[in-house]
N, C-alpha and C. Protein backbone atom coordinates (compact mmCIF):
# COMPACT_ATOMS: atom_id res chain seq x y z
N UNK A 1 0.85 -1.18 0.00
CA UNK A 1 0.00 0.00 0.00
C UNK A 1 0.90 1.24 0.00
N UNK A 2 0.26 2.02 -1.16
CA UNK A 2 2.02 3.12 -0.70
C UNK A 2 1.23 4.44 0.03
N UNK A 3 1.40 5.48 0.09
CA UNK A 3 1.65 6.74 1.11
C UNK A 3 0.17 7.09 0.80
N UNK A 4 0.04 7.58 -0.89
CA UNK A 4 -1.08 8.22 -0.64
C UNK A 4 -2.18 7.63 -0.12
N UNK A 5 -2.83 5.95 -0.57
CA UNK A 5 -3.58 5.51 0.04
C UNK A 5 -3.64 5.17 1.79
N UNK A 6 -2.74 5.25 2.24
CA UNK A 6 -3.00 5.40 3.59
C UNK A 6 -3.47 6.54 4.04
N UNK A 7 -2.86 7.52 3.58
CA UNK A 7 -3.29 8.94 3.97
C UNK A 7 -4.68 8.97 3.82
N UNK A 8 -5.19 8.16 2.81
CA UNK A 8 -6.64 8.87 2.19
C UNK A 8 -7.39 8.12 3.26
N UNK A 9 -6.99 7.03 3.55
CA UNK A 9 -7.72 6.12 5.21
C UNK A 9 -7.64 6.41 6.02
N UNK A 10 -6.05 7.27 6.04
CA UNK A 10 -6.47 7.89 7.86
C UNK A 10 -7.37 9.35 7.85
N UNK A 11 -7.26 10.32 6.69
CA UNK A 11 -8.42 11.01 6.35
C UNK A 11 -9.73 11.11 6.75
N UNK A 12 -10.15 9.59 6.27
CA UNK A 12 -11.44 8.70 5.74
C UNK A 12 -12.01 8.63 7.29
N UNK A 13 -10.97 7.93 7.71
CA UNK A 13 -11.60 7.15 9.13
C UNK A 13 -11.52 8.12 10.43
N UNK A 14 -10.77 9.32 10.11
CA UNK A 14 -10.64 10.58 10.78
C UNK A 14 -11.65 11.08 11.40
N UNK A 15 -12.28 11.28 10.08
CA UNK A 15 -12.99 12.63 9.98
C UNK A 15 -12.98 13.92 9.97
N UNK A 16 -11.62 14.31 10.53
CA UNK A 16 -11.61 15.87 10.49
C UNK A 16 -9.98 16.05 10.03
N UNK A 17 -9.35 17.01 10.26
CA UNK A 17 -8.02 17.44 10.00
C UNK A 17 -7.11 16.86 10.35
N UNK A 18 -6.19 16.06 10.13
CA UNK A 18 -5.33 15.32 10.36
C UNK A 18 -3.76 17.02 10.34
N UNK A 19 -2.76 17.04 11.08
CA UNK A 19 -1.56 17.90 10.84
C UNK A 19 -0.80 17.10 10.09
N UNK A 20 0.23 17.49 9.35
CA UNK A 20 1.64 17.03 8.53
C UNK A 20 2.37 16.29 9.94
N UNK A 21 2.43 17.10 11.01
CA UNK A 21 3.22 16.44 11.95
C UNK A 21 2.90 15.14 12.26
N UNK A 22 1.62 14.97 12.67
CA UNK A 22 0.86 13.91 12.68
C UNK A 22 0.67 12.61 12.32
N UNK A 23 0.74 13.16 10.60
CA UNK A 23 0.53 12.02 9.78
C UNK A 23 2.47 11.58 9.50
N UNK A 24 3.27 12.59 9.40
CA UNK A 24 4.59 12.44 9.40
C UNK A 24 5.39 11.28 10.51
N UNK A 25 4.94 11.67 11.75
CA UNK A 25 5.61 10.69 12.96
C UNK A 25 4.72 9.53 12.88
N UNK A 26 3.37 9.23 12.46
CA UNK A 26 2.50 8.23 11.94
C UNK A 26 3.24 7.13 10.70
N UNK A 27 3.00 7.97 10.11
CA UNK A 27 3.78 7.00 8.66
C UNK A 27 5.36 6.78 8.11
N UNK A 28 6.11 8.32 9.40
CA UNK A 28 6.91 8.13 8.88
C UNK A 28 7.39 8.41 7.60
N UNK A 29 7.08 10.02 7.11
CA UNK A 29 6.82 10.50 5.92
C UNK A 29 7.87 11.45 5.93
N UNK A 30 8.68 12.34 5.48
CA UNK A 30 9.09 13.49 6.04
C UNK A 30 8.70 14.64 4.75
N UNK A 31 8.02 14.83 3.14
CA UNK A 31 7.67 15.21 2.82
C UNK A 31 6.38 15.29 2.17
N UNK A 32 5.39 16.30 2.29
CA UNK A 32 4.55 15.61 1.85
C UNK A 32 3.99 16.33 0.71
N UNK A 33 4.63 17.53 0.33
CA UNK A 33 4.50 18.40 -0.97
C UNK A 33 4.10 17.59 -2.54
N UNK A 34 4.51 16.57 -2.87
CA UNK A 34 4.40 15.91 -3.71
C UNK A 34 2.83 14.81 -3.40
N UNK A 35 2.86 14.61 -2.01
CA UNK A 35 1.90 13.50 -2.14
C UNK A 35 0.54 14.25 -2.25
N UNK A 36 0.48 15.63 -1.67
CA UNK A 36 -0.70 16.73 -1.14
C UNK A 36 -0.82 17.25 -2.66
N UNK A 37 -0.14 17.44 -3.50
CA UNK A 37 -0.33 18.13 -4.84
C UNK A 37 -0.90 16.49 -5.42
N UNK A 38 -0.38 15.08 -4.93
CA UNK A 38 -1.02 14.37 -6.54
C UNK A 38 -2.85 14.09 -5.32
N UNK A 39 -2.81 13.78 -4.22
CA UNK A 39 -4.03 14.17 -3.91
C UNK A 39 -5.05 14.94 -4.18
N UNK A 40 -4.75 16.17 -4.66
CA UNK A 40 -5.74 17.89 -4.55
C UNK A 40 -5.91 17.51 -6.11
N UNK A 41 -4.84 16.62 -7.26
CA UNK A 41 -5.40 16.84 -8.45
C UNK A 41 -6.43 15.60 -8.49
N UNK A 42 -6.00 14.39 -7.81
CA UNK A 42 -7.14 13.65 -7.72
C UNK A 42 -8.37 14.00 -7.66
N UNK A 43 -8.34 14.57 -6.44
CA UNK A 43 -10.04 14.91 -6.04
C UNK A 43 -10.87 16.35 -6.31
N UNK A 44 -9.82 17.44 -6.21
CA UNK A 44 -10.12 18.60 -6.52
C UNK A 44 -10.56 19.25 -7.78
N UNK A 45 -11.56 18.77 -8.04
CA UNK A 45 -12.31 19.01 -9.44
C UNK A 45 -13.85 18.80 -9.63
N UNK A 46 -14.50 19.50 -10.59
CA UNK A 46 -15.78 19.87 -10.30
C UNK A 46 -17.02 18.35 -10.68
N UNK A 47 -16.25 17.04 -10.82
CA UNK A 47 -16.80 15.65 -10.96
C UNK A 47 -16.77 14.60 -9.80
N UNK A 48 -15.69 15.61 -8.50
CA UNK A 48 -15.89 14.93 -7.64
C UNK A 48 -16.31 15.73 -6.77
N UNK A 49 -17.05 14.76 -5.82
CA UNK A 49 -18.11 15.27 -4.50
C UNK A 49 -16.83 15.32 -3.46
N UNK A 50 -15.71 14.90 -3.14
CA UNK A 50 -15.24 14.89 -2.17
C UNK A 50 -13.56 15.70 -2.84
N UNK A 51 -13.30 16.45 -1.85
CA UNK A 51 -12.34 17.51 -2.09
C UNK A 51 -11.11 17.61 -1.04
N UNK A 52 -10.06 18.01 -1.23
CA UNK A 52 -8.60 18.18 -0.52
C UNK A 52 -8.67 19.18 0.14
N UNK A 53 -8.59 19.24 1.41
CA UNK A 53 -8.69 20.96 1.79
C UNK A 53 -7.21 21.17 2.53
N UNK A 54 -6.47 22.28 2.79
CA UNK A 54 -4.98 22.18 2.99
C UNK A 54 -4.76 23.57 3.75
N UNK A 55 -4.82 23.50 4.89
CA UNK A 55 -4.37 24.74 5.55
C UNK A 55 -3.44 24.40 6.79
N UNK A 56 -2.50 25.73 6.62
CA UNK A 56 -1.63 25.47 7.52
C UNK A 56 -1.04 24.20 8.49
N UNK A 57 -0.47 23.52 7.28
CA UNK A 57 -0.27 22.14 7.33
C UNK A 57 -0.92 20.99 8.06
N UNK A 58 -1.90 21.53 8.10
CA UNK A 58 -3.09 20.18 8.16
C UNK A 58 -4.08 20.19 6.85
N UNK A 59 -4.32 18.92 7.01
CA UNK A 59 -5.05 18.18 5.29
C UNK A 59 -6.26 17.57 6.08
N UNK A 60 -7.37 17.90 5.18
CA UNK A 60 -9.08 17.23 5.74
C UNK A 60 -9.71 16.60 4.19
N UNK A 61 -9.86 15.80 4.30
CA UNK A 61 -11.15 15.69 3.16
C UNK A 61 -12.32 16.45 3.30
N UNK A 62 -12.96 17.10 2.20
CA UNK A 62 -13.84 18.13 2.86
C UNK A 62 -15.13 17.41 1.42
N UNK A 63 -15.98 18.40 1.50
CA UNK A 63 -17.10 17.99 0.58
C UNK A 63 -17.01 18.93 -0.60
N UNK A 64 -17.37 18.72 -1.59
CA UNK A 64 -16.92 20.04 -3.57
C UNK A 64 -17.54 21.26 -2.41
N UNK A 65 -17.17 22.13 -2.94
CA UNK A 65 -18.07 23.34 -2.43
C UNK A 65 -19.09 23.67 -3.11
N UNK A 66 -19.04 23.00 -5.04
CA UNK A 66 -19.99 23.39 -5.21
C UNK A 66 -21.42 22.68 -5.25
N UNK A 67 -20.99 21.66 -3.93
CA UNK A 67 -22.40 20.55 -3.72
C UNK A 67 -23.21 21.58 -1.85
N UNK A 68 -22.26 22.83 -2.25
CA UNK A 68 -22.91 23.37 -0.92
C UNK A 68 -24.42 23.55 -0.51
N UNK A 69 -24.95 24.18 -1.68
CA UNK A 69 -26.53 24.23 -1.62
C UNK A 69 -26.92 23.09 -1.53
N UNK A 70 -26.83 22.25 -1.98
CA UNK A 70 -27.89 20.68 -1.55
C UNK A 70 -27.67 19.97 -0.74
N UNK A 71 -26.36 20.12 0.11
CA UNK A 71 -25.73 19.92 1.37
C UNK A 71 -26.60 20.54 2.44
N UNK A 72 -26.42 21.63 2.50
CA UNK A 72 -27.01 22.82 3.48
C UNK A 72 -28.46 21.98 3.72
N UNK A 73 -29.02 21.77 2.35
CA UNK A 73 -30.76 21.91 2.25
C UNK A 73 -30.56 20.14 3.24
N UNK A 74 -30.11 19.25 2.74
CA UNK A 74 -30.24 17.70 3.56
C UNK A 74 -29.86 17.87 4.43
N UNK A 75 -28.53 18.37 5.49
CA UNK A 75 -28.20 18.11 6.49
C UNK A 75 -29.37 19.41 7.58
N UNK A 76 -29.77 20.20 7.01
CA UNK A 76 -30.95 20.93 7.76
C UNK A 76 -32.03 20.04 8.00
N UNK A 77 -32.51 19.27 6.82
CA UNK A 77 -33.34 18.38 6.73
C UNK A 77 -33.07 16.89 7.82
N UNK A 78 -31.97 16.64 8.00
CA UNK A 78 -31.47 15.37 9.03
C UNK A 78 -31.73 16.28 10.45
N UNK A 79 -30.86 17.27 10.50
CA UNK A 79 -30.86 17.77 11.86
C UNK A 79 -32.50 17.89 12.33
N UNK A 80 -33.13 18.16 11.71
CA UNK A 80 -34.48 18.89 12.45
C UNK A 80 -35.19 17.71 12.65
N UNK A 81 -35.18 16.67 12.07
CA UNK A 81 -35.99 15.63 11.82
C UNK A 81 -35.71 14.84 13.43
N UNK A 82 -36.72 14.18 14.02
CA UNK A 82 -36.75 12.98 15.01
C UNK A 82 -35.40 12.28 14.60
N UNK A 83 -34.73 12.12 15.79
CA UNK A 83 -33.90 10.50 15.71
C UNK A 83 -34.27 9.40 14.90
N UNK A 84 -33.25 8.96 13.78
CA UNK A 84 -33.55 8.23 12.97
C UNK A 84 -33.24 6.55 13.91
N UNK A 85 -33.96 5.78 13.50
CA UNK A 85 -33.10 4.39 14.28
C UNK A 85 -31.58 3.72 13.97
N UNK A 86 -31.09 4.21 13.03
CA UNK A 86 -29.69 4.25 13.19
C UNK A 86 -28.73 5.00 14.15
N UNK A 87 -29.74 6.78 14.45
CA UNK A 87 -29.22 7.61 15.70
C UNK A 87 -29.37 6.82 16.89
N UNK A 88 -30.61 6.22 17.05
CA UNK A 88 -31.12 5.43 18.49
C UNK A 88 -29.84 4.61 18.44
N UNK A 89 -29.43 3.63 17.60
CA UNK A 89 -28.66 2.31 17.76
C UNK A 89 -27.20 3.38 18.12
N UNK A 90 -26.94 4.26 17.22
CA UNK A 90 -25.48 5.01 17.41
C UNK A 90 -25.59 5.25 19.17
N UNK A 91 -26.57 6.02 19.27
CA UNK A 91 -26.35 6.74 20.37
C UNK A 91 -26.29 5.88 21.69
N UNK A 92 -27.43 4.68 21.17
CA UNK A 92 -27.26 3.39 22.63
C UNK A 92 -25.80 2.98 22.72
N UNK A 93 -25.45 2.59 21.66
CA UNK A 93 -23.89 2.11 21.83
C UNK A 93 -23.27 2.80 22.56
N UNK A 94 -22.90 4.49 22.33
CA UNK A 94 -21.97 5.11 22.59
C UNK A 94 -22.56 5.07 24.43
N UNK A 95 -23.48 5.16 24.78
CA UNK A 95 -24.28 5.62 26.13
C UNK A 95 -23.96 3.88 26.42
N UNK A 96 -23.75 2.86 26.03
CA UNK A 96 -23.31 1.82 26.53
C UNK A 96 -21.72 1.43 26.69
N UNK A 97 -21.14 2.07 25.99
CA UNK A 97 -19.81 1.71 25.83
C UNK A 97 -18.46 2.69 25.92
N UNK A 98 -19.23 4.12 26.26
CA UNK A 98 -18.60 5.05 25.67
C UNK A 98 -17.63 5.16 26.83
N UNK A 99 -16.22 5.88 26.57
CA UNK A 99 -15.86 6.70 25.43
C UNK A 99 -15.83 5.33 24.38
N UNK A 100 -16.27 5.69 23.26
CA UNK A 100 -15.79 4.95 22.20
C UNK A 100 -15.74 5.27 20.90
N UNK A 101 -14.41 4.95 20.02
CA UNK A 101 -13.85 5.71 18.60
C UNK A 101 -14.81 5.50 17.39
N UNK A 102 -15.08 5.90 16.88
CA UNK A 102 -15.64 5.77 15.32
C UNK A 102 -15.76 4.17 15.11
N UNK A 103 -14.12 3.73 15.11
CA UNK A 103 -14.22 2.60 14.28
C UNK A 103 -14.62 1.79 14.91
N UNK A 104 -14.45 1.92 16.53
CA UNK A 104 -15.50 0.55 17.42
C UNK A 104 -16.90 0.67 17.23
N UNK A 105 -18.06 1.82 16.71
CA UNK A 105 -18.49 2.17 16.64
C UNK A 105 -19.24 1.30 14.91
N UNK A 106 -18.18 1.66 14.24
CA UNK A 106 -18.38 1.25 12.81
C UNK A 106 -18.45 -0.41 12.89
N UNK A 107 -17.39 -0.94 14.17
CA UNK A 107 -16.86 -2.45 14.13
C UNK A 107 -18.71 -3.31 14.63
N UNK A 108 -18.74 -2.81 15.49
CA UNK A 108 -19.83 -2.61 16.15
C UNK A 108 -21.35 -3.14 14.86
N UNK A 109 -22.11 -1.69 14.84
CA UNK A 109 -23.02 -1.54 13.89
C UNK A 109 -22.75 -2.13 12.57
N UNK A 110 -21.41 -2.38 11.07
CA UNK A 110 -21.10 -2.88 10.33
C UNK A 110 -21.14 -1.68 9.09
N UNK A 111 -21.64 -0.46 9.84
CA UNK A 111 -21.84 0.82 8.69
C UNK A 111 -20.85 2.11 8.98
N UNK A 112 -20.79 2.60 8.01
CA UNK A 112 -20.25 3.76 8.25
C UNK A 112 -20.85 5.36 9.19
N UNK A 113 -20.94 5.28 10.36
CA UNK A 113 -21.36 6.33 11.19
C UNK A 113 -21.03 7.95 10.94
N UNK A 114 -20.18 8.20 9.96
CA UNK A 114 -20.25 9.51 10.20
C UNK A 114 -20.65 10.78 10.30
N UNK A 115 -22.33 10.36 9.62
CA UNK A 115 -23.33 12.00 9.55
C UNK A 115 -24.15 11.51 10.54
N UNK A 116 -23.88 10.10 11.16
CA UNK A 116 -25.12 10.16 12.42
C UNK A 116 -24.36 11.08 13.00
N UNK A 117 -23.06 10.85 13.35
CA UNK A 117 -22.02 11.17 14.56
C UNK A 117 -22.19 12.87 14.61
N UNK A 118 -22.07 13.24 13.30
CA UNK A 118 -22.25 14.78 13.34
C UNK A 118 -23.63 14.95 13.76
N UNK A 119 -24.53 14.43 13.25
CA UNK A 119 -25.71 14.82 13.67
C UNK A 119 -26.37 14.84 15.39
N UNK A 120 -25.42 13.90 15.45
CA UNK A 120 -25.67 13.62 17.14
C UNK A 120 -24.97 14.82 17.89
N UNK A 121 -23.32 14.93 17.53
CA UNK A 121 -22.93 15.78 17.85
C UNK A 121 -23.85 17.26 17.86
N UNK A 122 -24.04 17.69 16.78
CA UNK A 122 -25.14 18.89 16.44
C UNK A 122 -26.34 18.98 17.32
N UNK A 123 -27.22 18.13 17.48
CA UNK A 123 -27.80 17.72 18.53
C UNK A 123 -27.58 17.96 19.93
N UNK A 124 -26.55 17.87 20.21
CA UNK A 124 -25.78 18.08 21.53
C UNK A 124 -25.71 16.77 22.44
N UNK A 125 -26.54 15.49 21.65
CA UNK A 125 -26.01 14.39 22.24
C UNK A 125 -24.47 14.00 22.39
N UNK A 126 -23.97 13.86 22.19
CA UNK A 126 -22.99 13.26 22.12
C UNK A 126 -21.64 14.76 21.98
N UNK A 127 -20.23 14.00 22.72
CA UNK A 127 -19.31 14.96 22.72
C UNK A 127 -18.48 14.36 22.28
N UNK A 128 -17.45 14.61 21.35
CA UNK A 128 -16.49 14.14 20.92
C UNK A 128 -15.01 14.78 22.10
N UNK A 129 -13.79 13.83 22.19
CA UNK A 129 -12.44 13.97 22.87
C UNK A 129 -11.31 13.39 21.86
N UNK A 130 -10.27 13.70 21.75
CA UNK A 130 -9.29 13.30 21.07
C UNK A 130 -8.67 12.74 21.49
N UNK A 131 -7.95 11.95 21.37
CA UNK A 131 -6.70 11.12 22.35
C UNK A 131 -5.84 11.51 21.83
N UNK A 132 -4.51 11.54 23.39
CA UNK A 132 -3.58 12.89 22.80
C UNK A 132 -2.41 12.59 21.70
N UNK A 133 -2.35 11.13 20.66
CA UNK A 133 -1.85 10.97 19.33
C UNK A 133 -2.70 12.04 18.47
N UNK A 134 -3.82 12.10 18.80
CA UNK A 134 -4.47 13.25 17.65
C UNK A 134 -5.00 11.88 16.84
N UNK A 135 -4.92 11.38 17.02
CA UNK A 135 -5.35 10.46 15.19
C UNK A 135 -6.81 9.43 15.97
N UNK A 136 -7.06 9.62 16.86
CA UNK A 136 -7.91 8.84 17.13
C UNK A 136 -9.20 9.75 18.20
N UNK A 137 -10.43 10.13 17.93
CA UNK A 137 -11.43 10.22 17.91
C UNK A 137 -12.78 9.31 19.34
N UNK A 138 -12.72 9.54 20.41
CA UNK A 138 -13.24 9.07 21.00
C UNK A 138 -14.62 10.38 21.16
N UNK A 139 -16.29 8.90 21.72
CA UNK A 139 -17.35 9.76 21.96
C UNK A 139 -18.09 9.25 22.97
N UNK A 140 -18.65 10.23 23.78
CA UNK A 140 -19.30 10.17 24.63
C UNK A 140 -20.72 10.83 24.77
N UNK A 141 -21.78 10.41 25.74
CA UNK A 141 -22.91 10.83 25.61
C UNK A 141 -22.60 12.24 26.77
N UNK A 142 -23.70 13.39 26.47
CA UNK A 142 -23.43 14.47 27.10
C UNK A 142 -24.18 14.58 28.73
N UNK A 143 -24.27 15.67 29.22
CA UNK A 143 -25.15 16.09 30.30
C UNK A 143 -26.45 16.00 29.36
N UNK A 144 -26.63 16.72 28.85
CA UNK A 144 -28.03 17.23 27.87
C UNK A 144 -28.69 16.24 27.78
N UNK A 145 -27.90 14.55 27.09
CA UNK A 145 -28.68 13.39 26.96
C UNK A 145 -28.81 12.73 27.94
N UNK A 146 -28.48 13.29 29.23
CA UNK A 146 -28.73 12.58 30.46
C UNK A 146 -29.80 13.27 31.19
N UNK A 147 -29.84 14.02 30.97
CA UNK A 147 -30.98 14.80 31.63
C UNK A 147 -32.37 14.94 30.88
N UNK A 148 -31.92 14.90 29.53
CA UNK A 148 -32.29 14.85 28.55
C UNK A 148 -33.46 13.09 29.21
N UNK A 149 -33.27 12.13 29.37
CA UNK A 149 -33.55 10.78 29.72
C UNK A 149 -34.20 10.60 30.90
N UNK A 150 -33.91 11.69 31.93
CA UNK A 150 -33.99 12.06 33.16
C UNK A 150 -33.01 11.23 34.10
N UNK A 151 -32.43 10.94 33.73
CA UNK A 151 -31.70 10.21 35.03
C UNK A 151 -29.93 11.27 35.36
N UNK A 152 -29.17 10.47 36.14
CA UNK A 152 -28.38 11.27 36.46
C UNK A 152 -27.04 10.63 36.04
N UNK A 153 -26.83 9.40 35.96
CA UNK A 153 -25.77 8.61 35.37
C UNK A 153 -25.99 7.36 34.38
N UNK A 154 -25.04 7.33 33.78
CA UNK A 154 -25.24 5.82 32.66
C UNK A 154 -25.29 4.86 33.39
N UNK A 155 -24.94 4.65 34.25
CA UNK A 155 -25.19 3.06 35.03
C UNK A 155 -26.52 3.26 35.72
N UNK A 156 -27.89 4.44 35.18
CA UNK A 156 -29.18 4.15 35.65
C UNK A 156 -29.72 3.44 34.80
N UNK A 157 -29.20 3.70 33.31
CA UNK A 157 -29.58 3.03 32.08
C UNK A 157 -29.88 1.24 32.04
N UNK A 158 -31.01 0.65 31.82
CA UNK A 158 -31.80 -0.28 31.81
C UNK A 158 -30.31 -1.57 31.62
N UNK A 159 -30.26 -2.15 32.28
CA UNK A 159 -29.31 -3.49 31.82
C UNK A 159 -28.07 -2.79 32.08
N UNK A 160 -27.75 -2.02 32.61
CA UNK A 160 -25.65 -1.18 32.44
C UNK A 160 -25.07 -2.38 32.27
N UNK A 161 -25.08 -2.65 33.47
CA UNK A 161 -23.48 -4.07 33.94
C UNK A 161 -23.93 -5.08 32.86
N UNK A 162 -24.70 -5.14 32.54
CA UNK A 162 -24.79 -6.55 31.78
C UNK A 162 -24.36 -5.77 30.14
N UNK A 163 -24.31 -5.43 29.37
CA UNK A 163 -24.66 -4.91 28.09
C UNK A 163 -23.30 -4.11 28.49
N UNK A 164 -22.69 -2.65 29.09
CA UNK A 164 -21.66 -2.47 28.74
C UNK A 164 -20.53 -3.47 28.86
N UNK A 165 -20.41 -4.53 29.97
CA UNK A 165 -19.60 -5.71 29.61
C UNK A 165 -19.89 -7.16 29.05
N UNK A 166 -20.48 -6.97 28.08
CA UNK A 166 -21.12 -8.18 27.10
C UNK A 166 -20.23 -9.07 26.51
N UNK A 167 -19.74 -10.43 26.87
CA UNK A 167 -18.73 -10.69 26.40
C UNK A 167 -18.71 -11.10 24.62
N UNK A 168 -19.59 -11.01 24.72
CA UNK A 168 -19.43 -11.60 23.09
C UNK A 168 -19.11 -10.20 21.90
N UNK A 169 -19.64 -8.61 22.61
CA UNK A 169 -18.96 -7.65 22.05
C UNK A 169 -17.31 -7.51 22.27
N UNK A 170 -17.07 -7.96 23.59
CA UNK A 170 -15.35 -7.61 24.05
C UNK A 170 -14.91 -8.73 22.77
N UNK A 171 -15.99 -9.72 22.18
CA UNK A 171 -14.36 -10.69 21.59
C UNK A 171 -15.17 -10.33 20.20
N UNK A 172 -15.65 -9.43 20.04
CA UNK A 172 -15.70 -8.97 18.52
C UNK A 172 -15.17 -7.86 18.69
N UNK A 173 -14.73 -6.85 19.47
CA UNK A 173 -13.96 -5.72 19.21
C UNK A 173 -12.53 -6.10 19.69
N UNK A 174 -11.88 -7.16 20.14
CA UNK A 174 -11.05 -7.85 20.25
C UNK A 174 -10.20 -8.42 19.04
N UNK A 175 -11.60 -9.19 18.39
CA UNK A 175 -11.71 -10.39 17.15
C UNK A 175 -10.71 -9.23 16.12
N UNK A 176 -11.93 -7.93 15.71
CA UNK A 176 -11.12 -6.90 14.59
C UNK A 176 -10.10 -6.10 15.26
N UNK A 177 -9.27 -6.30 16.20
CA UNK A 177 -8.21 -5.35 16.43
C UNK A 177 -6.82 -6.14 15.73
């Protein structure tokens, strides 16, 4: 697998801005001028939906800008709308297991979570923390969704002890590590 495709996975599975430093002591890169220019011509063009964004040496995958208007109009349309049952299943997990990263998250459910995650986030369910590599993404449920529920802690939540230590999840998030 050479440079750029990793980059585009740790990107991918990111979600947000990755630094040069970052991805450098990560991969073990020390330039990345060449790999960031054949990236930006890859994607940076008006046939693709997904775009290079590059500031002050951090790199994000971002969305075309010019898919902004129909962006704006759906994700207004997700936010306002009731909890979808993919939010319910996201959000039980995380309120069962949490802190927990994207990809336990993804390992978990078998889908890709990332506009629940914003949406939840947006919501004010859920808070995102970084772990201090930067490259990894942990989430948690908030005050808001606790009060929000009425109770005062996650271990009031129906089943805690049994369901956050479920052994047959520990040897499937075990199984894919």
């Amino acid at each position: 697998m050479n440079n750029k495709s990793k980059i585009e996975s740790i990107l991918l599975a990111s979600g947000q801005e990755v630094s040069f430093k970052e991805l450098s002591k990560f991969l073990k890169i020390k330039d990345f001028s060449k790999i960031v220019k054949e990236l930006e011509e890859k994607y940076n063009n008006k046939e693709s939906g997904i775009h290079i964004a590059v500031n002050n040496k951090k790199i994000q995958l971002v969305t075309n800008p010019d898919n902004s208007k129909i962006l704006r109009n759906y994700l207004q349309e997700e936010v306002k709308n009731e909890l979808t049952k993919p939010s319910l299943e996201t959000l039980t997990i995380i309120a069962y297991r949490q802190p927990i990263s994207k990809e336990e998250l993804e390992q978990i459910r078998g889908v890709n979570c990332s506009l629940i995650l914003r949406n939840l986030l947006i919501k004010g369910l859920i808070e995102s923390q970084e772990e201090q590599d930067g490259l990894v993404t942990s989430y948690s449920i908030t005050m808001d969704f606790l009060r929000h529920l009425g109770i005062s802690s996650t271990t009031d939540l129906p089943n805690y002890d049994k369901l956050n230590n479920d052994e047959n999840l520990q040897r499937i998030l075990k199984y894919e590590e």
